[in-house]
C-alpha atoms as a PDB file:
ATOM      1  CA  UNK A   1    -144.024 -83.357   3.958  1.00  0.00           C
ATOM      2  CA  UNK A   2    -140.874 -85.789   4.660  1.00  0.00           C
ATOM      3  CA  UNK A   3    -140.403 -86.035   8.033  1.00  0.00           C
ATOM      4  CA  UNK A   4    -137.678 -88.730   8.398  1.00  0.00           C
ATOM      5  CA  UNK A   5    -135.817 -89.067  11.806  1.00  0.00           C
ATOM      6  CA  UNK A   6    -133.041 -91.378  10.963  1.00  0.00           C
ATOM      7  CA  UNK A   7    -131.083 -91.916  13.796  1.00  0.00           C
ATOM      8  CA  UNK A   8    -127.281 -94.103  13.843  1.00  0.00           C
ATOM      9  CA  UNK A   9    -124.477 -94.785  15.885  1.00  0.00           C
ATOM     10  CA  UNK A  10    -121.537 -92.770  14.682  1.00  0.00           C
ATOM     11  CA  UNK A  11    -118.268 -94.223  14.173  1.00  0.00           C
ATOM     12  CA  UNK A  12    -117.295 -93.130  18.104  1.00  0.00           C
ATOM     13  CA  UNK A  13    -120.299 -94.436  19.682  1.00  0.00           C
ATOM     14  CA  UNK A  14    -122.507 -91.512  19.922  1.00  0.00           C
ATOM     15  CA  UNK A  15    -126.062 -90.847  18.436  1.00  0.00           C
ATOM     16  CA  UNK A  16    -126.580 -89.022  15.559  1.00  0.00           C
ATOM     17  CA  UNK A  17    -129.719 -88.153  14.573  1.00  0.00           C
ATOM     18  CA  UNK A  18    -130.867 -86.792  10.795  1.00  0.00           C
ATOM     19  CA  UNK A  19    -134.255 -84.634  10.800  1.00  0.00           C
ATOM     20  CA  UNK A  20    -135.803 -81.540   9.167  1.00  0.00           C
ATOM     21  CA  UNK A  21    -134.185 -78.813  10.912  1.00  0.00           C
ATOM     22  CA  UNK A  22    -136.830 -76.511  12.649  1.00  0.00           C
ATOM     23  CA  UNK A  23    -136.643 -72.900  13.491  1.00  0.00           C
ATOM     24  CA  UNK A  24    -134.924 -74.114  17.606  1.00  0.00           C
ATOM     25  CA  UNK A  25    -132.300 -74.871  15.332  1.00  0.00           C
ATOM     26  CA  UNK A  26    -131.139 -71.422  14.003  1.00  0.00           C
ATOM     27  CA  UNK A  27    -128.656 -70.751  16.336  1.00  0.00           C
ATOM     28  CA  UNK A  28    -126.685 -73.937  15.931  1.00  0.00           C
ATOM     29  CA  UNK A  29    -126.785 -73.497  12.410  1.00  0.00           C
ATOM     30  CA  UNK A  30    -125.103 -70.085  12.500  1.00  0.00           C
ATOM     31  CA  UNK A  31    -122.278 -71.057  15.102  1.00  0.00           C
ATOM     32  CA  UNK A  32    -121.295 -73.871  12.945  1.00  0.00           C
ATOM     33  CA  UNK A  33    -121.675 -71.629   9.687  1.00  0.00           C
ATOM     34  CA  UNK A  34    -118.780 -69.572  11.837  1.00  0.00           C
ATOM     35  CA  UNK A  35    -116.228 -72.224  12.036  1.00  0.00           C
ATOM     36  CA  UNK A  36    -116.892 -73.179   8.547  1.00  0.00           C
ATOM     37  CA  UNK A  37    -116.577 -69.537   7.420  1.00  0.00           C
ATOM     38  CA  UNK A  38    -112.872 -69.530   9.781  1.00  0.00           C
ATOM     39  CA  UNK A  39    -111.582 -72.602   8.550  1.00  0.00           C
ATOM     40  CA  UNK A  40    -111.918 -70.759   5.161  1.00  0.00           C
ATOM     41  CA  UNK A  41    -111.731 -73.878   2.566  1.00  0.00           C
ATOM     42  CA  UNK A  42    -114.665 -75.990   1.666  1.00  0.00           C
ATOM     43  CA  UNK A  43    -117.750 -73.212   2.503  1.00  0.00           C
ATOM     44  CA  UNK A  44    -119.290 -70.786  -0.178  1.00  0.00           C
ATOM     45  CA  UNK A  45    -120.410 -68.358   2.316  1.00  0.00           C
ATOM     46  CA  UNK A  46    -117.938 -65.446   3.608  1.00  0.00           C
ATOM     47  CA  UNK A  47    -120.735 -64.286   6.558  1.00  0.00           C
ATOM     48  CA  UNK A  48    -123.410 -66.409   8.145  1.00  0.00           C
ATOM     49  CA  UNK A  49    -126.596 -65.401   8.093  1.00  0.00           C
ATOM     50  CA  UNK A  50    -128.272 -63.666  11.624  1.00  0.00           C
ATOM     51  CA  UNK A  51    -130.172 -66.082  14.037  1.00  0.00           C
ATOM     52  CA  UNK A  52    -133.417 -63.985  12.778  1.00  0.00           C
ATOM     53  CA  UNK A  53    -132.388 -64.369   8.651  1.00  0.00           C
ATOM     54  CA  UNK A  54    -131.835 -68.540   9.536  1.00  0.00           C
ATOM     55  CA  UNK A  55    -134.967 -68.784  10.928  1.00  0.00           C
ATOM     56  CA  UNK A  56    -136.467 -66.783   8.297  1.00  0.00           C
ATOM     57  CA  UNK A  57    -134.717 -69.201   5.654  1.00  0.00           C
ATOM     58  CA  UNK A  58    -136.355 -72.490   7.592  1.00  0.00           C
ATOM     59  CA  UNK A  59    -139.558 -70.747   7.112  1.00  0.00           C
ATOM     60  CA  UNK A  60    -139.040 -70.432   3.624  1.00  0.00           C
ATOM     61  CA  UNK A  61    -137.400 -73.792   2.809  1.00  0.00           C
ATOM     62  CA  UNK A  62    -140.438 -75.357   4.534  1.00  0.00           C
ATOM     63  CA  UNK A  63    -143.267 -73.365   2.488  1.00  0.00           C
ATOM     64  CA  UNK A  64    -141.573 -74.549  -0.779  1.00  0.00           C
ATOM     65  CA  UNK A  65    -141.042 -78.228  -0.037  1.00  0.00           C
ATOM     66  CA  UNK A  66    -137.594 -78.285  -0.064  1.00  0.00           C
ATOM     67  CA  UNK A  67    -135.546 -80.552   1.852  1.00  0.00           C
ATOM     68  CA  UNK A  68    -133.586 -78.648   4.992  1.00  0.00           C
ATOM     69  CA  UNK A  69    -131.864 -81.532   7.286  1.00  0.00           C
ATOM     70  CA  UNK A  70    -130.178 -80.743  10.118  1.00  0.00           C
ATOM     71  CA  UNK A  71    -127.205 -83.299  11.810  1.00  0.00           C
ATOM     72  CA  UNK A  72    -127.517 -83.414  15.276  1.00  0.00           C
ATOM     73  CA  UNK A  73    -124.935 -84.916  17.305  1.00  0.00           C
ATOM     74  CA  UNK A  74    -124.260 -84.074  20.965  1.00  0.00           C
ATOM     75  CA  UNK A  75    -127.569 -82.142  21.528  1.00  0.00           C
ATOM     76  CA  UNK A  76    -126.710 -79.790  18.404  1.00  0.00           C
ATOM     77  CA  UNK A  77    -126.853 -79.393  15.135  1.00  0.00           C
ATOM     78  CA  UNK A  78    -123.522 -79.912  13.781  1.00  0.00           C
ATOM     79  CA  UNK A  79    -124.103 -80.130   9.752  1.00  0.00           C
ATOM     80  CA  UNK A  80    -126.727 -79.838   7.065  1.00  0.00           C
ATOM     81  CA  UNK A  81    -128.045 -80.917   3.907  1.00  0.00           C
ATOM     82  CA  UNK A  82    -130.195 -78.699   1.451  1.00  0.00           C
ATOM     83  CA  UNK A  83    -132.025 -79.161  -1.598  1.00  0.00           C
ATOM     84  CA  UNK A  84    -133.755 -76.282  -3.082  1.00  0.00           C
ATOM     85  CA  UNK A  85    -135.863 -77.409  -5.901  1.00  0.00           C
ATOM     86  CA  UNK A  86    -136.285 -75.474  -9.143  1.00  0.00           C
ATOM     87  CA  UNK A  87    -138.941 -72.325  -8.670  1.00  0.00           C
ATOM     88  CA  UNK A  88    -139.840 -72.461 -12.350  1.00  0.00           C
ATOM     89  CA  UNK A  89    -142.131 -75.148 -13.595  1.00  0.00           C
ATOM     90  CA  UNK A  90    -140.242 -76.312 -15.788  1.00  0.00           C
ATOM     91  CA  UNK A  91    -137.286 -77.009 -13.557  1.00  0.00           C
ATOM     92  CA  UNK A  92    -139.241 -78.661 -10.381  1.00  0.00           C
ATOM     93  CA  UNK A  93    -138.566 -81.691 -11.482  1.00  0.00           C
ATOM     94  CA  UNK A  94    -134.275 -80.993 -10.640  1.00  0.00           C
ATOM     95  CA  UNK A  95    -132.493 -79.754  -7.096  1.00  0.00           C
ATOM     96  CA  UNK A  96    -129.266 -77.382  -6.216  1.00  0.00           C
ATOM     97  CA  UNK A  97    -127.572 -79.992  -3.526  1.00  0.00           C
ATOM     98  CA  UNK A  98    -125.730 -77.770  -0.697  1.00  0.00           C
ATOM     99  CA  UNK A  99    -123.872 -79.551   2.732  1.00  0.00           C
ATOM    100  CA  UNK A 100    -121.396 -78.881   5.272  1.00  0.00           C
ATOM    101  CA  UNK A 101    -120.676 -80.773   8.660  1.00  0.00           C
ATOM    102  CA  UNK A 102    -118.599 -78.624  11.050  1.00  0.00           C
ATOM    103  CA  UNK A 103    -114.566 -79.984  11.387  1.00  0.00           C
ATOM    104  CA  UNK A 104    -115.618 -81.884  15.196  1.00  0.00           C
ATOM    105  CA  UNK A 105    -118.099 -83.936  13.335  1.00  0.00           C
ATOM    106  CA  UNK A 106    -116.479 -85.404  10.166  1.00  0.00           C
ATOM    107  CA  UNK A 107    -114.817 -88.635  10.225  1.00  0.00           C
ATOM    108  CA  UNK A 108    -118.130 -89.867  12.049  1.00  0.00           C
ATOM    109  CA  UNK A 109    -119.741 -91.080   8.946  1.00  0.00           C
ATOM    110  CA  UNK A 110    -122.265 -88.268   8.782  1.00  0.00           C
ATOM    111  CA  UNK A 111    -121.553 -87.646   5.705  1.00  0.00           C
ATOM    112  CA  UNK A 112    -122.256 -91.035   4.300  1.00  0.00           C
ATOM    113  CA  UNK A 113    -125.684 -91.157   6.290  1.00  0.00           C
ATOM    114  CA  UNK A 114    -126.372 -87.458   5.116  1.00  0.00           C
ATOM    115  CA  UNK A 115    -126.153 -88.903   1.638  1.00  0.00           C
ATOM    116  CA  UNK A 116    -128.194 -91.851   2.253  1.00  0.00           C
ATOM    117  CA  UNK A 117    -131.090 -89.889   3.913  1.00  0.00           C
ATOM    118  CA  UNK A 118    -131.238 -87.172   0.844  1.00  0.00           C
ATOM    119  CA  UNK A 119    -130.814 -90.392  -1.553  1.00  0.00           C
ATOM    120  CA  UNK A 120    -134.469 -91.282  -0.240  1.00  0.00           C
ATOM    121  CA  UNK A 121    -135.960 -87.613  -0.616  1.00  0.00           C
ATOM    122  CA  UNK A 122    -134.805 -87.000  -3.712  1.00  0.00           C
ATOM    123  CA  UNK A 123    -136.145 -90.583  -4.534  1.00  0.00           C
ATOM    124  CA  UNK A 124    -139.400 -89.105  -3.720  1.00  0.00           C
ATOM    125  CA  UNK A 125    -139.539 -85.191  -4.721  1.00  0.00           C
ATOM    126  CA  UNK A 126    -136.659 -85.135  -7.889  1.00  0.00           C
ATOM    127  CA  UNK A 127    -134.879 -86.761 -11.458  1.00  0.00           C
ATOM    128  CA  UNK A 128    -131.836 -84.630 -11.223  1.00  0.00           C
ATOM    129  CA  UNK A 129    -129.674 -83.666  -8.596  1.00  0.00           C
ATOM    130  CA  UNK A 130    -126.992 -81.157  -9.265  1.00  0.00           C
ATOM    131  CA  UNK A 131    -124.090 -79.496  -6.916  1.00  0.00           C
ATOM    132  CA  UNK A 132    -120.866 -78.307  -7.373  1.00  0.00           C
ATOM    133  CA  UNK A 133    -117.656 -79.126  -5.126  1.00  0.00           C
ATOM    134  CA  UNK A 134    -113.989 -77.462  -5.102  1.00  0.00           C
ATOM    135  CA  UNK A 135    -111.462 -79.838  -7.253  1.00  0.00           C
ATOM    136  CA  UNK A 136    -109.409 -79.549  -3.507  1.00  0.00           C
ATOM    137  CA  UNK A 137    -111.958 -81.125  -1.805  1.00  0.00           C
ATOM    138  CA  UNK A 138    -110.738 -84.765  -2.898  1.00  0.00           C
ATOM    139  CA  UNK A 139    -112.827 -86.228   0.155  1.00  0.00           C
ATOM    140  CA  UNK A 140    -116.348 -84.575  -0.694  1.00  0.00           C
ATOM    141  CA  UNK A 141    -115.520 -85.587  -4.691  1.00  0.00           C
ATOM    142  CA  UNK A 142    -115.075 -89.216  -3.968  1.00  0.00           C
ATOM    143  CA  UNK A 143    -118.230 -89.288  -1.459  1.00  0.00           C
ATOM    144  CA  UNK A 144    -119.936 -87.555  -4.462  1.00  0.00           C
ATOM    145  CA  UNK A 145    -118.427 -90.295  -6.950  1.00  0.00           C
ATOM    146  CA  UNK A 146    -119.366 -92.998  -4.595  1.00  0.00           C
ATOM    147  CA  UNK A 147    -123.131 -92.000  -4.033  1.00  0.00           C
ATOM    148  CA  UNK A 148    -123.526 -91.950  -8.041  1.00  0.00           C
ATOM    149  CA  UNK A 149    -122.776 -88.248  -8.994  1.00  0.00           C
ATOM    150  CA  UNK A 150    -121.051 -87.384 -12.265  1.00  0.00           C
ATOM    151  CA  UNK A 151    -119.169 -84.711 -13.533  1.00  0.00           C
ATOM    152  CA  UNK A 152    -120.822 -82.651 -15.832  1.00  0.00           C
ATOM    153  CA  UNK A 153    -118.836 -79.352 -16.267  1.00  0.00           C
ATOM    154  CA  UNK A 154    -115.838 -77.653 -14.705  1.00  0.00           C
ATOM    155  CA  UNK A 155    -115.321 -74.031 -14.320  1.00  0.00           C
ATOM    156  CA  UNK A 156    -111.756 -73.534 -14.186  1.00  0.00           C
ATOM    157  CA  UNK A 157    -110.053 -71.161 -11.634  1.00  0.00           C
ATOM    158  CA  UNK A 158    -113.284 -70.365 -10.229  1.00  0.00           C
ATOM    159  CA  UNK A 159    -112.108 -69.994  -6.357  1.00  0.00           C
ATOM    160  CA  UNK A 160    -109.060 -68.404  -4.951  1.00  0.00           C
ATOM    161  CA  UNK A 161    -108.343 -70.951  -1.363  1.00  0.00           C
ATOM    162  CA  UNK A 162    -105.935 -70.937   0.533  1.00  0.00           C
ATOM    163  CA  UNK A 163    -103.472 -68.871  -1.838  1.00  0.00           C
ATOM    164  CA  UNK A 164    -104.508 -71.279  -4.982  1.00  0.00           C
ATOM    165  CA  UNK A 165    -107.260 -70.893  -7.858  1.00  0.00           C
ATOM    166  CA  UNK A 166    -109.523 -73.778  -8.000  1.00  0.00           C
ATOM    167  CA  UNK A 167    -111.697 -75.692 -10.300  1.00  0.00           C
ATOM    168  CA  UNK A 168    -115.525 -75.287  -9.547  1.00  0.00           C
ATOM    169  CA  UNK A 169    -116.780 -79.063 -10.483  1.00  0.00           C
ATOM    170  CA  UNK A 170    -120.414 -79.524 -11.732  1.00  0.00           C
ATOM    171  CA  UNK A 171    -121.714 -82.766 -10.604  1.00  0.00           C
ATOM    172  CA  UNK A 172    -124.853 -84.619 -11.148  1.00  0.00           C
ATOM    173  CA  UNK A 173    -127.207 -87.607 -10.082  1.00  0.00           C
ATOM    174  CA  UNK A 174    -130.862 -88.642 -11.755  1.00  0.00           C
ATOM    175  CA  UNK A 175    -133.369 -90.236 -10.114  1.00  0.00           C
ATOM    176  CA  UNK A 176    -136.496 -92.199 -11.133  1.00  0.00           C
END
């Protein structure tokens, strides 16, 4: 099991700690998953799940070794990170990347530190990393481009935000 704490000053002087996110952590996960879900943009989610289903999904996450990490900042969890490794054998080897960090916490350089800390698991447990990001969401594409992802497909039109369709970008990263 990879049980990093990682723990950092944020850019405003608080502590931030990165961990595995543990069933406590349910209901912070679902209140953020709210604002997310209001702010209606960068999320692919249009209801969170119930306090019971997240705690249900940390269960899960945890009996198939995938990596759940939970942001905490300010005695909460405030953003996470997910890979979910392939189920079939022959795909265990690659990872479906999925993050969001509620609107209070960005600019804090979670994000970067989120990336660093699933750099080392993926180090460890993957070759390939894939995830997909909204051509509108220029900040999350160049943190992407930055950490070593590249594009790999684009479905065109594939979201309707905020009265415009979107490109659906396919990104990639490979390990070992």
């Amino acid at each position: 099991m990879f049980d990093l704490l990682l723990e950092f000053t944020a850019k405003d002087g608080s502590t931030v700690k990165l961990r595995p996110v543990k069933e406590e952590d349910a209901e912070d996960i679902v209140k953020a998953v709210e604002s997310i879900i209001a702010a209606g943009e960068f999320i692919q989610k249009e209801a969170p799940r119930t306090v019971e289903e997240e705690k249900a999904f940390i269960r899960e996450m945890q009996q198939k070794g995938n990596m759940y990490l939970g942001a905490e900042w300010n005695g909460r969890v405030v953003g996470i990170a997910r890979v979910i490794r392939g189920e079939l054998q022959m795909k265990k080897h690659t990872g479906i990347f999925r993050t969001w960090l509620a609107r209070e916490a960005q600019g804090l350089g979670i994000g970067k530190k989120i990336m660093d800390y699933t750099d080392m698991w993926c180090e460890q447990h993957i070759r390939k990393l894939s995830l997909t990001v909204f051509s509108s969401n220029e900040v999350a594409y160049q943190l992407y481009r930055k950490y070593g992802f590249h594009e790999e497909g684009n479905q065109k039109e594939q979201a309707f935000i905020n009265g415009e369709y979107v490109d659906e970008l396919w990104m990639a990263k490979f390990y070992k």
